[in-house]
Protein backbone atom coordinates (compact mmCIF):
# COMPACT_ATOMS: atom_id res chain seq x y z
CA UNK A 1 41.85 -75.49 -12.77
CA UNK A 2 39.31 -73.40 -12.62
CA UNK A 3 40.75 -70.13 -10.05
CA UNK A 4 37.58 -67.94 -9.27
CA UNK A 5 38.55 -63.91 -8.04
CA UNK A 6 36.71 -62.58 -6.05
CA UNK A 7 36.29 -59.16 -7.35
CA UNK A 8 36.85 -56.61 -5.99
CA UNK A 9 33.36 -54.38 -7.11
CA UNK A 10 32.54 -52.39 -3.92
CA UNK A 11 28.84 -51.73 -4.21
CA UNK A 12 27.38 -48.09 -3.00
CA UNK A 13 25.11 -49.09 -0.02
CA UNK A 14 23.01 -45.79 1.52
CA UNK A 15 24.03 -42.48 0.33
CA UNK A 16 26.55 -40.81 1.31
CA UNK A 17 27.17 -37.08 3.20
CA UNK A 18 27.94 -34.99 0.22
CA UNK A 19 24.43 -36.24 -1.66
CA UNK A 20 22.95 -35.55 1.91
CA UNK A 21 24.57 -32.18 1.75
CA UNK A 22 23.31 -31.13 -1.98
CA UNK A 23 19.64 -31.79 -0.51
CA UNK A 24 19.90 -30.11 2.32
CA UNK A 25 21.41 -27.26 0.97
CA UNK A 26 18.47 -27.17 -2.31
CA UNK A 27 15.84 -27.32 0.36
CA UNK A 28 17.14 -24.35 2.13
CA UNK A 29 17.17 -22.37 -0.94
CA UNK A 30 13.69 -23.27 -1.67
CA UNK A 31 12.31 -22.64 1.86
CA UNK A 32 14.53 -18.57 1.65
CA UNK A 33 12.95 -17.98 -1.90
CA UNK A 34 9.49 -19.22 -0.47
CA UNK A 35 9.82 -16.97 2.56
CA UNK A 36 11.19 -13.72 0.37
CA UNK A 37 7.77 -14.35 -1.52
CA UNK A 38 5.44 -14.52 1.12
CA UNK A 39 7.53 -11.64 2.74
CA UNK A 40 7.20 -9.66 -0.73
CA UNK A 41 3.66 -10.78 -0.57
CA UNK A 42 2.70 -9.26 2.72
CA UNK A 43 3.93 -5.98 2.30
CA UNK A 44 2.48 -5.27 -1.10
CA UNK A 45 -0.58 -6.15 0.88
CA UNK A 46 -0.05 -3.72 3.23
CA UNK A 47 0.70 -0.73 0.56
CA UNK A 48 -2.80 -1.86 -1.32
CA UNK A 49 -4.55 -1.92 2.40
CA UNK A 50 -3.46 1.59 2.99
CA UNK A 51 -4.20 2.47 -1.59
CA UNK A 52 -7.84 1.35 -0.25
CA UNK A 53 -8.05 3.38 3.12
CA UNK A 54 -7.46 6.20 1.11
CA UNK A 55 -10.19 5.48 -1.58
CA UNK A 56 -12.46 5.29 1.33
CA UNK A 57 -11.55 8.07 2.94
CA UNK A 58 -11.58 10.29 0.55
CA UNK A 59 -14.85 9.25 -0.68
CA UNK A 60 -16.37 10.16 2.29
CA UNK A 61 -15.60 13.85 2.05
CA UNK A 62 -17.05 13.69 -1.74
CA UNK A 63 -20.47 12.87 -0.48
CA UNK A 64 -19.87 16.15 2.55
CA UNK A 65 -19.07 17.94 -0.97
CA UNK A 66 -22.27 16.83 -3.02
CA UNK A 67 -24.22 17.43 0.16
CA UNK A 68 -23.06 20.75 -0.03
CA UNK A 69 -22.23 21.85 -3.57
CA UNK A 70 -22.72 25.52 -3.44
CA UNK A 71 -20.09 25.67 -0.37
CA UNK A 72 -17.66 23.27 -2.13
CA UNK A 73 -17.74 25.37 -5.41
CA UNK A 74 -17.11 28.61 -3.79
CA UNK A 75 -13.73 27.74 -2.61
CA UNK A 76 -14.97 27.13 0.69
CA UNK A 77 -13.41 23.13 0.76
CA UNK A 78 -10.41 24.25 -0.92
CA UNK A 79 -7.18 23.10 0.98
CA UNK A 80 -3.55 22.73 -0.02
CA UNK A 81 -1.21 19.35 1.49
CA UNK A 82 0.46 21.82 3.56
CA UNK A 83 -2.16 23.94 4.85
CA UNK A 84 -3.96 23.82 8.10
CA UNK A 85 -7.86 22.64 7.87
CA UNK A 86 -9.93 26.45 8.79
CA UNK A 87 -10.83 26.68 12.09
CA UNK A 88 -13.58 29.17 11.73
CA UNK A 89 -16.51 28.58 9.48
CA UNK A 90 -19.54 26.75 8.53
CA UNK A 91 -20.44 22.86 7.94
CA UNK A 92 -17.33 22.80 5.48
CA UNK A 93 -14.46 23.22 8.69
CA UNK A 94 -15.94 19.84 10.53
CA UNK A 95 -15.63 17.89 7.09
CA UNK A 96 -12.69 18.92 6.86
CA UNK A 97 -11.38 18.86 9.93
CA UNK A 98 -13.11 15.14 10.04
CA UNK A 99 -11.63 14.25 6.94
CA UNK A 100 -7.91 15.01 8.21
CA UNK A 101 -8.07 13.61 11.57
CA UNK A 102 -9.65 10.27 9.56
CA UNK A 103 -6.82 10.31 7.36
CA UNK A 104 -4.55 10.81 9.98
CA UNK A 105 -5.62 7.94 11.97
CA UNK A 106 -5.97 5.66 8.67
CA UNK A 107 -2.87 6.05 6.99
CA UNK A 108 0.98 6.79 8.02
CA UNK A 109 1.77 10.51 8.47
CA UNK A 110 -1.78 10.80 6.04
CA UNK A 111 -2.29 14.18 4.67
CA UNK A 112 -5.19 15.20 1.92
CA UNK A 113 -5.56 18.22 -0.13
CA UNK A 114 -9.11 19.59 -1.88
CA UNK A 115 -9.69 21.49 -4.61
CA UNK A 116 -12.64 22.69 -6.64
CA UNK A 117 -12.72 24.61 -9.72
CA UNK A 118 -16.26 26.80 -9.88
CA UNK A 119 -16.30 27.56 -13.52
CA UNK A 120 -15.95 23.35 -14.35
CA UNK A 121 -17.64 22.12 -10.91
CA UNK A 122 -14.74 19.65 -10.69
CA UNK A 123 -12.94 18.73 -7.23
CA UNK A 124 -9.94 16.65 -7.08
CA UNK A 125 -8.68 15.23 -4.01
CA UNK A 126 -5.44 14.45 -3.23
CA UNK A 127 -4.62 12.09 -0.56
CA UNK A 128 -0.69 11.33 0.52
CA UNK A 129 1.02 9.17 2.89
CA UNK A 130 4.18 7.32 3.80
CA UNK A 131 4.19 4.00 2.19
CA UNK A 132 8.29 3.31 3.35
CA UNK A 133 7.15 -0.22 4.23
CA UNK A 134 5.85 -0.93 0.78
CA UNK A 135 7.98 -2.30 -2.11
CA UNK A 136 7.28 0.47 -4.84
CA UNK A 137 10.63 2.22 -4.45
CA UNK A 138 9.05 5.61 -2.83
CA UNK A 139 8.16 6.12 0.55
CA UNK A 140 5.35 8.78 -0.40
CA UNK A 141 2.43 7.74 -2.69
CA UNK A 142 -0.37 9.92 -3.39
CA UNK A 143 -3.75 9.01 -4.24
CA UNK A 144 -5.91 11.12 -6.60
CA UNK A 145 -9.59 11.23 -7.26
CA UNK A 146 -11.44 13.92 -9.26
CA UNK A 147 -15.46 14.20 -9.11
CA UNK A 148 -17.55 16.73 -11.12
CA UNK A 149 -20.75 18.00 -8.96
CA UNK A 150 -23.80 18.20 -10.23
């Protein structure tokens, strides 16, 4: 006599809610790190957007100063972070009172400083703003740029 079981092997049909789970909760973690990146992304941007603004800006006032060497290396351009552009003067109070307001308007709380050493004919311009949005850790960066006139 031949007695046949029927076994009793339950077969897995579908997956079930934990596996479900798992994927659900690995594709959130992908889409967060994907977002953190692009958010990372963006404002790095932003703080090499306002690292060119300043590069342009400050180039600007180095062609006022080769257009006018003989004020630049007389002391005439010469201006400290804190200090208040002239207000009384020749051609070298509108470039500088130019090159403020377009720094002002450019970059957060923007702020430049000029100055040019006769005996060397160097200037170096210093250019700072807030950069609290950007991921470098300070909220001021400063942008430097030294020319020698011929």
């Amino acid at each position: 006599m031949k007695t046949t079981r029927r076994s009793r092997v339950s077969r897995q049909r579908g997956v079930s809610m934990i596996e479900v789970l798992i994927a659900i909760l690995v594709s959130v973690i992908g889409l967060f790190s994907v977002m953190k990146m692009q958010l990372t992304a963006v404002s790095n941007n932003h703080s090499s957007y306002f690292r060119s603004q300043a590069a342009i800006i400050s180039s600007a006032l180095i062609d006022q100063l080769r257009a006018n060497p003989t004020s630049a290396l007389a002391g005439n351009y010469n201006l400290t972070l804190v200090q208040t552009p002239p207000t009384s003067g020749g051609l070298e109070v509108a470039d500088l009172t130019q090159w403020r307001t377009d720094l002002a308007a450019g970059l957060p709380s923007g702020i430049g400083s000029v100055g040019c050493v006769q005996a060397t004919r160097i200037c170096n311009l210093t250019v700072q703003w807030d950069d609290s949005r950007g991921l470098s850790g300070s909220s001021t960066q400063q942008f430097s740029l030294v020319v020698r006139l011929q």
